[in-house]
Protein backbone atom coordinates (compact mmCIF):
# COMPACT_ATOMS: atom_id res chain seq x y z
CA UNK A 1 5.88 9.39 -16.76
CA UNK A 2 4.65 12.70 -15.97
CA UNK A 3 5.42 14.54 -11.95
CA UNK A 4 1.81 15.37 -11.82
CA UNK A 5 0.39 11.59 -11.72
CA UNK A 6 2.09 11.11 -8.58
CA UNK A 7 0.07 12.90 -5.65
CA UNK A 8 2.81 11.51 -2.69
CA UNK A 9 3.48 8.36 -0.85
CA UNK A 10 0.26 6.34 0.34
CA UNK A 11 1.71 3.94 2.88
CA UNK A 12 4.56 1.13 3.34
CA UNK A 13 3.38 -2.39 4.21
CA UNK A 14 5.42 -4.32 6.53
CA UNK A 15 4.58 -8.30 7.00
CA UNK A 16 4.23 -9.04 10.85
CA UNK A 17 3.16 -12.38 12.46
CA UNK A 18 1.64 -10.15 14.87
CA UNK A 19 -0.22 -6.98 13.89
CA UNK A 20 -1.35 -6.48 17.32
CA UNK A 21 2.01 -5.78 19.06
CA UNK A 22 3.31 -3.89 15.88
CA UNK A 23 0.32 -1.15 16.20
CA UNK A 24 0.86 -1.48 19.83
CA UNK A 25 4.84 -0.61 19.49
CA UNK A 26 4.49 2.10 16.76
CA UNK A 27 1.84 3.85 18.76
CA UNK A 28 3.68 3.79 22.52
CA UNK A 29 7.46 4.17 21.13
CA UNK A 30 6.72 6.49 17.91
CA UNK A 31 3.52 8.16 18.43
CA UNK A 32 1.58 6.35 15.53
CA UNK A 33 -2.22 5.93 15.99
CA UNK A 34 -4.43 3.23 14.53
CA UNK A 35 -5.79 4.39 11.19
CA UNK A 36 -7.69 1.80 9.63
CA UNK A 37 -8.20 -2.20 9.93
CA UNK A 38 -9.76 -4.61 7.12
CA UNK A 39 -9.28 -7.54 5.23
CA UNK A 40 -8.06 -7.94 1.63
CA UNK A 41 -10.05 -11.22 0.70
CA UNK A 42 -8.52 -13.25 3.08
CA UNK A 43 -5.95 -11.18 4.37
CA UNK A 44 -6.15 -9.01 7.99
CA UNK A 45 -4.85 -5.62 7.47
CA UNK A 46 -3.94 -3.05 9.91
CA UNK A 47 -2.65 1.01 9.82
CA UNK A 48 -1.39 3.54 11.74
CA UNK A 49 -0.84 7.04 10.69
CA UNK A 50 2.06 9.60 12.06
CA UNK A 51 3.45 12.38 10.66
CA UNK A 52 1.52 11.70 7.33
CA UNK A 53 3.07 8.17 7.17
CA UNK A 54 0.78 5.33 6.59
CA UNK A 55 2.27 1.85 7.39
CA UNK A 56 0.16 -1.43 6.70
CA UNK A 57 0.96 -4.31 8.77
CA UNK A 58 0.12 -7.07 6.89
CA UNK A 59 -0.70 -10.55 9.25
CA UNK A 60 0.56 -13.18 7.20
CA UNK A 61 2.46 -14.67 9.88
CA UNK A 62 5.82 -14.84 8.01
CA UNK A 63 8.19 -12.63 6.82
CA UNK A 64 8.13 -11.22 3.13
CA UNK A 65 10.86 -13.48 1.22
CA UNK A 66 12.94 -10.11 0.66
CA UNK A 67 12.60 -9.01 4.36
CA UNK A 68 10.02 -7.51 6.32
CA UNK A 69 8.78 -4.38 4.05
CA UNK A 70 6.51 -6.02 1.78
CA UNK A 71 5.57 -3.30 -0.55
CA UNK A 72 6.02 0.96 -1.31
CA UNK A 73 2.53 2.04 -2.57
CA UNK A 74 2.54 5.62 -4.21
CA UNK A 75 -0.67 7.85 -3.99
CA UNK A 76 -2.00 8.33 -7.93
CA UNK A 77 -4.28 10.97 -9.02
CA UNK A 78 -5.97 8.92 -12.25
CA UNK A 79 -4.82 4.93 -11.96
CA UNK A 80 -5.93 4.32 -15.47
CA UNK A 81 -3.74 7.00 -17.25
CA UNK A 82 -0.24 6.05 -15.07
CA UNK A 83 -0.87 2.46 -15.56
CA UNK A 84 -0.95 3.29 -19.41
CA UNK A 85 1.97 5.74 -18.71
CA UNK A 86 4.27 2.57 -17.04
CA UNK A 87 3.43 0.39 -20.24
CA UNK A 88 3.88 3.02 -22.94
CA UNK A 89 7.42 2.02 -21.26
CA UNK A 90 7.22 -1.11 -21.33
CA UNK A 91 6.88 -1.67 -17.86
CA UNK A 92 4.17 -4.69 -17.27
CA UNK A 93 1.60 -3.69 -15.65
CA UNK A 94 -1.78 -5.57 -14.90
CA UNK A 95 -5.21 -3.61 -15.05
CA UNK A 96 -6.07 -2.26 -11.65
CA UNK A 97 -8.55 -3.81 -9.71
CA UNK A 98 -11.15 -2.01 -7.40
CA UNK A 99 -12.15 -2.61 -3.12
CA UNK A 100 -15.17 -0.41 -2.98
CA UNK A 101 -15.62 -1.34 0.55
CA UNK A 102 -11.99 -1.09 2.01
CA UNK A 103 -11.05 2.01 3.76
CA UNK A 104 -14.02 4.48 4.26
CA UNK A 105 -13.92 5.68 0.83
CA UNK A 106 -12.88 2.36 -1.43
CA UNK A 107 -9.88 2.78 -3.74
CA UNK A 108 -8.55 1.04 -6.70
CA UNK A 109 -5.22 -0.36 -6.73
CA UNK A 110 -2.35 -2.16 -8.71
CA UNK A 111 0.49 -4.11 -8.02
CA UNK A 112 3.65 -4.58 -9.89
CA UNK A 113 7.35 -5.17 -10.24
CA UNK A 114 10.48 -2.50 -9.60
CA UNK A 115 13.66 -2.52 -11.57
CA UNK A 116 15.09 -4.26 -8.07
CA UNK A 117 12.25 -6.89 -7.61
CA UNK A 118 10.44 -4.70 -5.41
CA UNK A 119 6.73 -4.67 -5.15
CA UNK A 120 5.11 -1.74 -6.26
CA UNK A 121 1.22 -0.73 -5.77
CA UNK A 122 -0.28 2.37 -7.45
CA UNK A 123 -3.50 3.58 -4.82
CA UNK A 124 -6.08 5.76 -5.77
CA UNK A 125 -8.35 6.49 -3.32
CA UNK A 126 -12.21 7.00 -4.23
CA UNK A 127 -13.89 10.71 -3.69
């Protein structure tokens, strides 16, 4: 897969039982500041930003069966062409879907396995 699909890191999700006192901690002990809060069907969602690091707290109240990070999303310029990129591969990849209405702009998004079991989400944010 081509360097110039990749446009950078988009965030790290992180399962919490408590999404409140995570935003709370990042932003007193590390300087974070809320970034965004939604829902992914039924899911609450919440960011901060620092630095240029996005992390999602995601309230599922558990933690992710391999620990507490529950996915690495990369930032993608075109989702369509490195999904086909990933299969040409053979990598499986399902089509992306689309949020219109989460984050200000909407994005479309993908989800899928690393060599390690590791979730993986392609994001590509709407202009």
């Amino acid at each position: 897969m081509a360097n110039f699909l990749f446009k950078g890191l988009a965030h790290v999700g992180v399962m919490t039982d408590d999404a409140e006192k995570s935003v709370k901690w990042y932003c007193e002990n590390l300087g974070f500041r809320p970034w965004y809060a939604g829902k992914m069907g039924p899911m609450p969602l919440t960011f901060v930003e620092g630095g240029g690091l996005v992390i999602e707290f995601i309230s599922a109240g558990k933690a992710a069966p391999g620990g507490p990070v529950a996915h690495i999303a990369l930032e993608v310029l075109n989702i369509e062409e490195a999904v086909k990129a990933l299969r040409e591969k053979g990598v499986e990849v399902p089509p992306p879907g689309t949020a219109p209405d989460f984050f200000p702009t909407g994005m479309k998004n993908v989800f899928f396995t690393g060599p390690n079991g590791e979730t993986l989400e392609f994001v590509e944010y709407a202009k």
